[in-house]
N, C-alpha and C. Protein backbone atom coordinates (compact mmCIF):
# COMPACT_ATOMS: atom_id res chain seq x y z
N UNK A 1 24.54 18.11 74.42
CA UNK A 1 25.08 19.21 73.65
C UNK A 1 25.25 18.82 72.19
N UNK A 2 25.87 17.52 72.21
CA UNK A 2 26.07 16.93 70.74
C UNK A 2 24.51 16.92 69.50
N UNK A 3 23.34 16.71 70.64
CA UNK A 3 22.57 16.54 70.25
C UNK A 3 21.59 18.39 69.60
N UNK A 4 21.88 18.96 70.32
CA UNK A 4 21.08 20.23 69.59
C UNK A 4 22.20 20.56 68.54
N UNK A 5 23.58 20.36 68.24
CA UNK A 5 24.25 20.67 66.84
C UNK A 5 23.75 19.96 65.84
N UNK A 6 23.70 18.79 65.80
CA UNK A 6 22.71 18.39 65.18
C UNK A 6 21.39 18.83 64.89
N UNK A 7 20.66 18.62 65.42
CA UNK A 7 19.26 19.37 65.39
C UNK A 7 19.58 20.82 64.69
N UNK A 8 20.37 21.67 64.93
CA UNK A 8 20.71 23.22 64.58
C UNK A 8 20.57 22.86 62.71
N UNK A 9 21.69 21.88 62.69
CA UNK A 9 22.34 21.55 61.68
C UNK A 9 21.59 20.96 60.66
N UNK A 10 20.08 20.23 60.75
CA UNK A 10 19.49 19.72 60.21
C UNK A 10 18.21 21.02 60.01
N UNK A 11 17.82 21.94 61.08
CA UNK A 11 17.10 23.17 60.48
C UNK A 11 17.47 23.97 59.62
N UNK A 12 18.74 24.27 59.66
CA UNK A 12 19.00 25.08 58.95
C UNK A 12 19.30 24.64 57.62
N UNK A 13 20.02 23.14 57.46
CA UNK A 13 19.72 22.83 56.03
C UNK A 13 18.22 22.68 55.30
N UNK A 14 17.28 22.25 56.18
CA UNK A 14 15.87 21.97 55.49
C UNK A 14 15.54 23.81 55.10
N UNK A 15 16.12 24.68 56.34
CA UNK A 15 15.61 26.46 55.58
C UNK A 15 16.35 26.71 54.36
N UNK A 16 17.31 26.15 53.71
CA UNK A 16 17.95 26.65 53.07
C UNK A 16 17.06 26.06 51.63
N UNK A 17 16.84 24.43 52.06
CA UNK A 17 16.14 23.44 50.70
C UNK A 17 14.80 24.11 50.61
N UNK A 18 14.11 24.99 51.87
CA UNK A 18 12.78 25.11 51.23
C UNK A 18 13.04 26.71 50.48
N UNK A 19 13.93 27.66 50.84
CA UNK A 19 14.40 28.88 50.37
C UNK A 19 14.52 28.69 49.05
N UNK A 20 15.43 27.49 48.66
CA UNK A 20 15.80 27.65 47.26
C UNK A 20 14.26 26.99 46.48
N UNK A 21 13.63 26.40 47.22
CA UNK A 21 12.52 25.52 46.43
C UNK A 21 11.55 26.52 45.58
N UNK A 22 11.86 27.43 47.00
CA UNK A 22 10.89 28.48 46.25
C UNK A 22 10.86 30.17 46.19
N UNK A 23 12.16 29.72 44.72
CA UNK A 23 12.82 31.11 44.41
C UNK A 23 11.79 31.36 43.30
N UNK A 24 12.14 32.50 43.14
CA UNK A 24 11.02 33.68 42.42
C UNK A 24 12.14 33.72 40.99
N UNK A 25 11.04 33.16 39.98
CA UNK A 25 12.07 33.72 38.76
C UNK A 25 11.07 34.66 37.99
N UNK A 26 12.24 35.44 37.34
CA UNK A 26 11.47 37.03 36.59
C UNK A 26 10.73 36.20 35.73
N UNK A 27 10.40 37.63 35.06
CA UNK A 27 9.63 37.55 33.70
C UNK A 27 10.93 36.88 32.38
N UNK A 28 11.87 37.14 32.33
CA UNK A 28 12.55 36.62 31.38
C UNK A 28 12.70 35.37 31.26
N UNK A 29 13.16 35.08 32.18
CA UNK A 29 13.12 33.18 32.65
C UNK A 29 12.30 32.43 32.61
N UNK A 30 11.19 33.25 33.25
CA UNK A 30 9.67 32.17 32.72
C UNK A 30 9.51 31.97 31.66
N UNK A 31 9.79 33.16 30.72
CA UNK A 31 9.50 32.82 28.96
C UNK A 31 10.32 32.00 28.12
N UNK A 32 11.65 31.96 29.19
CA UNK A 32 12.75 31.42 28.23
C UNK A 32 12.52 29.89 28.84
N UNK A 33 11.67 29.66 29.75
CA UNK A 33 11.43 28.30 29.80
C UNK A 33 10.38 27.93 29.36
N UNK A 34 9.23 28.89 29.11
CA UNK A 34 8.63 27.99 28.70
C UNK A 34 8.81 27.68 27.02
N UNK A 35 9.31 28.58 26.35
CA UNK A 35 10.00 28.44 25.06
C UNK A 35 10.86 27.29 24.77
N UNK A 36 11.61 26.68 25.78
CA UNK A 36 12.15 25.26 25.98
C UNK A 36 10.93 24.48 25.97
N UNK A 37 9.99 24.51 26.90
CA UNK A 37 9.03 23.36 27.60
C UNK A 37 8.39 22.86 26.09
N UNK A 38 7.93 23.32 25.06
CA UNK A 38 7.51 24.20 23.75
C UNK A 38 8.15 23.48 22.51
N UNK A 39 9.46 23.83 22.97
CA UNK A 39 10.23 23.25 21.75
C UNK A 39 9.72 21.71 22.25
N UNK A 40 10.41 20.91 23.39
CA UNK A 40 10.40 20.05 23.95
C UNK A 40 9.22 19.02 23.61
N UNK A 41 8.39 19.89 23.89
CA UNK A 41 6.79 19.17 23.13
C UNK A 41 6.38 18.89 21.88
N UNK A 42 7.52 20.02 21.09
CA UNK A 42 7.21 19.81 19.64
C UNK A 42 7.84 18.59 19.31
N UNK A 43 9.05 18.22 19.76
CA UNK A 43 9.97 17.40 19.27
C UNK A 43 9.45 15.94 19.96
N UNK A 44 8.82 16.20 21.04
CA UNK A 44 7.97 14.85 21.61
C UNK A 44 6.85 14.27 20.23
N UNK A 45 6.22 15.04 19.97
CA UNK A 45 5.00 15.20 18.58
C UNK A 45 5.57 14.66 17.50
N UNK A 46 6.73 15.09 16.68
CA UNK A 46 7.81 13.89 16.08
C UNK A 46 8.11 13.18 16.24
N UNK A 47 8.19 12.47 17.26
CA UNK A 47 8.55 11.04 17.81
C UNK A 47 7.40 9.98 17.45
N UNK A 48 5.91 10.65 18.07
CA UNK A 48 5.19 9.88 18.02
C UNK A 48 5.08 9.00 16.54
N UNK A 49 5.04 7.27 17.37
CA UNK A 49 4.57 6.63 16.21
C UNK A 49 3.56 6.50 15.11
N UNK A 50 3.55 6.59 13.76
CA UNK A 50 2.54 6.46 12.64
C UNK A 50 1.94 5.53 12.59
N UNK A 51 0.73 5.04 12.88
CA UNK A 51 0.11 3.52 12.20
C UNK A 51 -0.75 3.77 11.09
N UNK A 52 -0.74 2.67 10.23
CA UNK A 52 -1.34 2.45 9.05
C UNK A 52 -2.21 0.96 9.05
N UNK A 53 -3.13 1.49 8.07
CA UNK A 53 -4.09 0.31 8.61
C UNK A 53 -3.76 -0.63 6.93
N UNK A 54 -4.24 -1.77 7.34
CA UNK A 54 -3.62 -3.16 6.17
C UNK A 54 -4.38 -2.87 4.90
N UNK A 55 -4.50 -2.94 3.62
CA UNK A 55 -5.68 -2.99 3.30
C UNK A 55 -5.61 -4.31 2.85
N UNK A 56 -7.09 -4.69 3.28
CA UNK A 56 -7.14 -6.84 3.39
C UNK A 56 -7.95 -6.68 1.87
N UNK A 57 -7.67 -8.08 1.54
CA UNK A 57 -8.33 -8.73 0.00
C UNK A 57 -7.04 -8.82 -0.94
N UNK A 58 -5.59 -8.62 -0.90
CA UNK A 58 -4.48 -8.34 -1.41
C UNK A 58 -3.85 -9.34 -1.60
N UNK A 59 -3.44 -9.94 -2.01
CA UNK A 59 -2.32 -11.41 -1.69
C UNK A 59 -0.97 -11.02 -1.08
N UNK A 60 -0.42 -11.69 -0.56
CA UNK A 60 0.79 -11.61 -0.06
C UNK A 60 1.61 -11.03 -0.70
N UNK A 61 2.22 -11.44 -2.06
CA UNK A 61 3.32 -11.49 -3.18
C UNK A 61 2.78 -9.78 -3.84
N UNK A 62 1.85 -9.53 -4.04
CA UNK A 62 1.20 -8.25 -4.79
C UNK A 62 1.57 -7.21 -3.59
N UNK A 63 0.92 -7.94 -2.18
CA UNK A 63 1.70 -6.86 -1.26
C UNK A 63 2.67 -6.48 -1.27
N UNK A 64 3.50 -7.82 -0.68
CA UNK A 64 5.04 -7.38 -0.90
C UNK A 64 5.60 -6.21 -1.81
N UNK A 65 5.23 -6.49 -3.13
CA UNK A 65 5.95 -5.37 -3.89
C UNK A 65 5.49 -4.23 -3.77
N UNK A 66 4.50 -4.09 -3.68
CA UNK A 66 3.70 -2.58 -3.36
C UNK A 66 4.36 -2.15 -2.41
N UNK A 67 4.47 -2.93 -1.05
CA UNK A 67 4.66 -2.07 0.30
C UNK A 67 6.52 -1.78 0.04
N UNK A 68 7.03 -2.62 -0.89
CA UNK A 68 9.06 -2.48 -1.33
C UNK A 68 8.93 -0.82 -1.87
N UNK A 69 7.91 -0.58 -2.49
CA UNK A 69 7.81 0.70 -3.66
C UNK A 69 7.56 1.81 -2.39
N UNK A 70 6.50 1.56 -2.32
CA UNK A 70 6.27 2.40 -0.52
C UNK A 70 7.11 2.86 0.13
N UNK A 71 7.73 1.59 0.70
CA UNK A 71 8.60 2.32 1.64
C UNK A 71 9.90 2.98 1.27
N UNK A 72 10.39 2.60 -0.46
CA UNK A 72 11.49 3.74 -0.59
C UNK A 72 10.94 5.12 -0.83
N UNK A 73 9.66 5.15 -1.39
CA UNK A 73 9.11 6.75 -1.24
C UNK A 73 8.95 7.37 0.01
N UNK A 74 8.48 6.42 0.77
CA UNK A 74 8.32 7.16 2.45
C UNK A 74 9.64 7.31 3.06
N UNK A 75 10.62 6.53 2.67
CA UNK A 75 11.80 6.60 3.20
C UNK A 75 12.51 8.12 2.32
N UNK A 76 12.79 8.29 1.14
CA UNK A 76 12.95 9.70 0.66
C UNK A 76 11.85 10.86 1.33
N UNK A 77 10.85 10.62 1.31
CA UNK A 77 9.41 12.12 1.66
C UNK A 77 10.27 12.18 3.60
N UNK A 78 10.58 10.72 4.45
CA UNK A 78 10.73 11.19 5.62
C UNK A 78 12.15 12.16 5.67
N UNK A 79 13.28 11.35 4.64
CA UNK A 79 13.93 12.05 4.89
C UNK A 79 14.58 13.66 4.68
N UNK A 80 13.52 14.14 3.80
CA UNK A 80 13.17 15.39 3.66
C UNK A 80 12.65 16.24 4.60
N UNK A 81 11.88 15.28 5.14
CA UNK A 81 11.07 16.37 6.42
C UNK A 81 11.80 16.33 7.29
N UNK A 82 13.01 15.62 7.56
CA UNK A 82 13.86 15.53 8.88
C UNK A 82 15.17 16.79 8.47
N UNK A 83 15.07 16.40 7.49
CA UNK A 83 16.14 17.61 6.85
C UNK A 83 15.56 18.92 6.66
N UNK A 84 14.88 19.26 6.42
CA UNK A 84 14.18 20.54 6.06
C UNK A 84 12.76 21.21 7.01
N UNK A 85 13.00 20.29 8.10
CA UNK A 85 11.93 20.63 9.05
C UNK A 85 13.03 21.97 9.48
N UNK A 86 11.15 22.69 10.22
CA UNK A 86 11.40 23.68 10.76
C UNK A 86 10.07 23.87 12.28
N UNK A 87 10.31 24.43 13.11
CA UNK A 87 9.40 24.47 13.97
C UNK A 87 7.99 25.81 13.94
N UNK A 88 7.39 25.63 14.50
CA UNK A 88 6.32 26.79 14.03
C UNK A 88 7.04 27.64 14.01
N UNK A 89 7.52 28.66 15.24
CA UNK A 89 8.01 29.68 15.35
C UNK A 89 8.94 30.02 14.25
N UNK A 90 9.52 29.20 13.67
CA UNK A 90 10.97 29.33 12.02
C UNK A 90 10.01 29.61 11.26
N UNK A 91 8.24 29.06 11.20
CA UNK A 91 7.71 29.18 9.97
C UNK A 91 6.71 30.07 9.80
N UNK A 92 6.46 30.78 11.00
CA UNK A 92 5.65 32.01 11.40
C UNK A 92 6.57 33.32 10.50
N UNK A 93 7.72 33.27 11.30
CA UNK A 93 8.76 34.03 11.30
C UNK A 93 9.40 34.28 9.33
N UNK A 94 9.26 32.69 8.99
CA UNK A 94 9.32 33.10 7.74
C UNK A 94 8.30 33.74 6.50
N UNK A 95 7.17 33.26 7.20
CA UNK A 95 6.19 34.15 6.64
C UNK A 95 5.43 35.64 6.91
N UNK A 96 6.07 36.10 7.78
CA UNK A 96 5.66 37.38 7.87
C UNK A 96 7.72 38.36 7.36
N UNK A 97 8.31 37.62 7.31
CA UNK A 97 9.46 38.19 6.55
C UNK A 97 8.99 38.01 4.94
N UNK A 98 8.12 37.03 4.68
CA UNK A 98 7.58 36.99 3.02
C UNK A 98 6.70 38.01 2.90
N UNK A 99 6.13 38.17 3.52
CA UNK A 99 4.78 39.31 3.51
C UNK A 99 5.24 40.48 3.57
N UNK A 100 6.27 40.76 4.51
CA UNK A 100 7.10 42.29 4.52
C UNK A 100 7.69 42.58 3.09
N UNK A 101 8.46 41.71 2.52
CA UNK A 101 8.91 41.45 1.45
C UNK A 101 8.52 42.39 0.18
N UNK A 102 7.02 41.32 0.12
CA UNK A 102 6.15 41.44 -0.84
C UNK A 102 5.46 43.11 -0.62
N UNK A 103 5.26 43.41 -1.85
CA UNK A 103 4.07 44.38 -1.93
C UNK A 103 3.16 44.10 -2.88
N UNK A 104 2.26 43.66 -2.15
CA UNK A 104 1.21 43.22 -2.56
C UNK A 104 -0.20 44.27 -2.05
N UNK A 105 0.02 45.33 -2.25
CA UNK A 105 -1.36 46.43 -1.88
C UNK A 105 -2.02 46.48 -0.35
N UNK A 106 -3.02 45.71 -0.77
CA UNK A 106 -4.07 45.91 0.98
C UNK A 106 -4.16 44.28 1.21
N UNK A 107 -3.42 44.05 2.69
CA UNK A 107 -3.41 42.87 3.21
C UNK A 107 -4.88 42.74 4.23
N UNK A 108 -5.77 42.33 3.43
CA UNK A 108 -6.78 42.33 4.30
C UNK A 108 -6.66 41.80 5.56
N UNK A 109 -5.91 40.53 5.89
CA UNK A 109 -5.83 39.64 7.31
C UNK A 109 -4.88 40.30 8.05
N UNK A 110 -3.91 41.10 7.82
CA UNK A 110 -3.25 41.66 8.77
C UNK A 110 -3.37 43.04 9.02
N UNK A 111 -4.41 43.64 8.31
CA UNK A 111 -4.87 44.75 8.77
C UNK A 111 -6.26 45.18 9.41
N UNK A 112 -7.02 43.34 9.00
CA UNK A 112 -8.09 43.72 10.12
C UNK A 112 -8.07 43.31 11.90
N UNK A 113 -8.25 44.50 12.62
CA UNK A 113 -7.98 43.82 14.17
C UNK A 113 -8.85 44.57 14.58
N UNK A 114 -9.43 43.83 16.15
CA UNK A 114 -10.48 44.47 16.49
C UNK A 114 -9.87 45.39 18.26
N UNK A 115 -10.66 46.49 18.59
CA UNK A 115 -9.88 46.77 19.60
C UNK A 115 -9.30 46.35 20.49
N UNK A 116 -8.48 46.88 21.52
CA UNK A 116 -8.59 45.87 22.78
C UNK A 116 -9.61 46.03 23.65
N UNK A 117 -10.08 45.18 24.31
CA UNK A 117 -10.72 44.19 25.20
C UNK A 117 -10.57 45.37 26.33
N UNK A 118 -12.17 46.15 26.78
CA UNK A 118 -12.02 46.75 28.06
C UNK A 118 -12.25 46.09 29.17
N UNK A 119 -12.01 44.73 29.13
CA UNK A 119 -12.75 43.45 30.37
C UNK A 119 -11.10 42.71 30.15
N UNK A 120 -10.62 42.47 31.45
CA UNK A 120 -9.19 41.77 31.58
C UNK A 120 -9.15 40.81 31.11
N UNK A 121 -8.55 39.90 30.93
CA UNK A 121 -8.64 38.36 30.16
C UNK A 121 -8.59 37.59 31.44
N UNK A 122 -9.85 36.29 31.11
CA UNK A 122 -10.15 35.54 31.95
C UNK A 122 -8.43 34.82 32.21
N UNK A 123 -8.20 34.31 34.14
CA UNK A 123 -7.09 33.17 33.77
C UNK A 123 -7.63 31.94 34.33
N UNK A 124 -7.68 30.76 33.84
CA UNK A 124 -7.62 29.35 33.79
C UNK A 124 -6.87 28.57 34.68
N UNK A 125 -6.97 27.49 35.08
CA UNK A 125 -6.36 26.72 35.92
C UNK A 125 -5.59 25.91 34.91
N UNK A 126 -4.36 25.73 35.06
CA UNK A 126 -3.58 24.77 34.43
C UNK A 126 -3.75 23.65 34.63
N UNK A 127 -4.39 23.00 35.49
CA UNK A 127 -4.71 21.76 35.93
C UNK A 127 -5.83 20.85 35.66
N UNK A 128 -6.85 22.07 36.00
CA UNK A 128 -8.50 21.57 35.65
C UNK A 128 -9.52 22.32 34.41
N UNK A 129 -8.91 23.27 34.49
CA UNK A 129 -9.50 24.53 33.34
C UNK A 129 -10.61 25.33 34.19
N UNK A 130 -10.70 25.61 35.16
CA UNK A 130 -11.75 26.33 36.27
C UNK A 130 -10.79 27.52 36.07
N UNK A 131 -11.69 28.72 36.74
CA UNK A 131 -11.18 30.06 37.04
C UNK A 131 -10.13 30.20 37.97
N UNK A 132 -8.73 30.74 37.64
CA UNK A 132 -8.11 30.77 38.98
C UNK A 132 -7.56 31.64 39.42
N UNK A 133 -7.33 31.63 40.67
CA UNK A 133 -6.90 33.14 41.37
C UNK A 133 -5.58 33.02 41.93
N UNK A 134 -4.80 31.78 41.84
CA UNK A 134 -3.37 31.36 42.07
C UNK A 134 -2.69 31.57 41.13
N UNK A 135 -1.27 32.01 41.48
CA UNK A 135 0.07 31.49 40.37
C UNK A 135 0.84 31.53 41.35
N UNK A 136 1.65 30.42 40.40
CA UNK A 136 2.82 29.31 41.16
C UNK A 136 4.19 30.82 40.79
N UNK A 137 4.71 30.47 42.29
CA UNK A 137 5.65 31.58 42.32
C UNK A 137 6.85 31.43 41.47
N UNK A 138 7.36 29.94 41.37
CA UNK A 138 8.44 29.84 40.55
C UNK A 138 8.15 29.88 39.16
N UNK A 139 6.93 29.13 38.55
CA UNK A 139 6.81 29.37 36.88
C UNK A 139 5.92 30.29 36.64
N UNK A 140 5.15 31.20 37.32
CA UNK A 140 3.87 32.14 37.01
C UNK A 140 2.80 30.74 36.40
N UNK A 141 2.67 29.60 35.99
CA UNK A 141 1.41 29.15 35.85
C UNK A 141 0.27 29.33 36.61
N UNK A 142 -0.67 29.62 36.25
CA UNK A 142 -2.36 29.72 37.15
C UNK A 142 -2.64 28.54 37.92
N UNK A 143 -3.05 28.62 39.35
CA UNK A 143 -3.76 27.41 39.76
C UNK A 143 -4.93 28.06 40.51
N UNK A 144 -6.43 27.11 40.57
CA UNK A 144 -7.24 27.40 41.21
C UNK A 144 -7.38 26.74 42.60
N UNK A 145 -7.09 26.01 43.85
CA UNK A 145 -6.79 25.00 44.77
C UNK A 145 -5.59 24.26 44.86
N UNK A 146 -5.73 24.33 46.32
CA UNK A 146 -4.53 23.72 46.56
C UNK A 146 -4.20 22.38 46.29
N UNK A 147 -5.40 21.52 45.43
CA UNK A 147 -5.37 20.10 45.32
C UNK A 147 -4.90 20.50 43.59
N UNK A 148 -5.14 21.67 43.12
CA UNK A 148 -4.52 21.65 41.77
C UNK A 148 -3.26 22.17 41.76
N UNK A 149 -2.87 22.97 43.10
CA UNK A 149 -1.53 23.58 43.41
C UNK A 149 -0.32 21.98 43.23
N UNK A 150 -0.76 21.30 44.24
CA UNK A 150 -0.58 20.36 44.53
C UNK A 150 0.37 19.15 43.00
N UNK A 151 -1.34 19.18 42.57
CA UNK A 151 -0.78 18.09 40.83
C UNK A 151 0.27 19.34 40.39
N UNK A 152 0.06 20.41 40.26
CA UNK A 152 1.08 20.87 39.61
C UNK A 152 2.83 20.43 39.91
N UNK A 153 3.01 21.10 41.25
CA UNK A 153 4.27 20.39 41.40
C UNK A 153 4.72 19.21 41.77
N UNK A 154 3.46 18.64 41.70
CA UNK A 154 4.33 17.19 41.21
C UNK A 154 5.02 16.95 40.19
N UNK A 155 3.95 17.28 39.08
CA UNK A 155 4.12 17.03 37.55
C UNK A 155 4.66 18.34 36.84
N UNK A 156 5.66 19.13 37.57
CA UNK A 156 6.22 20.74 36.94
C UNK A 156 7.86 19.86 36.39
C-alpha cells in the first residue's frame, strides 16, 4: 500500500513538471523576451575584447611614449562611449523623432515603399536555416525536425 502512494506521488509530480514545462506564453511575452534576449546580446557585443596588432621596427623607449599618449586618449574616447552610449533601438527612435522634427520637404527614403508581398513570408529554422514548419510552443521560434527541436531546448 505504502508503495503505490508513492508511485501516485511521484506521477503526479512529474504531470505537474511536464505541464509547467510546457506552458504557452502569448504574444506579449514572447516580444518582451525577446527584447531582453536583444538587449542581452547587445551588451554581450560590448564586452567583447579589442585586439590591436604591434607595429614592429619601433624601439622600445619611442614605443613606450607613444602607447602612454594612446592610452590616455583611448581611455577619455572609451569613457565617452560608456557614458553616452545608447542601444540601437534609443538611436532609431532618436532619429525618426529628428526627422519628424525637421521639415525638410520630400523625404525620399521614407516615402519610398514597395507594396505588400501577395506570397506569405518564407519561415526559417532557427537552428539550421532550412524551411520550417515547427514552432516551439513556449517561445514561438521556428524549428524544422525534431533533431533541431531538440538543439533548441537545450540551448533556449
Amino acid at each position: 500500500m505504502n508503495i503505490n502512494r508513492t508511485t501516485q506521488a511521484q506521477r503526479h509530480s512529474v504531470r505537474l513538471h511536464a505541464a509547467e514545462s510546457t506552458r504557452v506564453l502569448d504574444e506579449v511575452t514572447r516580444k518582451r523576451r525577446l527584447r531582453k534576449q536583444l538587449e542581452a546580446l547587445e551588451q554581450w557585443h560590448k564586452n567583447i575584447p579589442k585586439f590591436e596588432d604591434d607595429q614592429l621596427g619601433q624601439s622600445s623607449t619611442r614605443k613606450g611614449e607613444v602607447e602612454s599618449g594612446k592610452k590616455k586618449k583611448k581611455f577619455k574616447m572609451e569613457y565617452f562611449k560608456q557614458r553616452f552610449r545608447k542601444n540601437f533601438s534609443a538611436l532609431v527612435e532618436e532619429e525618426t523623432l529628428s526627422k519628424s522634427m525637421e521639415i525638410s520637404g520630400f523625404d525620399a527614403y521614407n516615402a519610398a515603399r514597395a507594396p505588400p508581398s501577395c506570397i506569405p513570408p518564407r519561415q526559417f529554422c532557427a537552428a539550421c536555416g532550412f524551411f520550417s514548419k515547427y514552432t516551439c510552443i513556449r517561445c514561438g521560434v521556428r524549428y524544422c525536425s525534431i533533431n533541431c527541436r531538440d538543439l533548441h531546448n537545450d540551448t533556449r
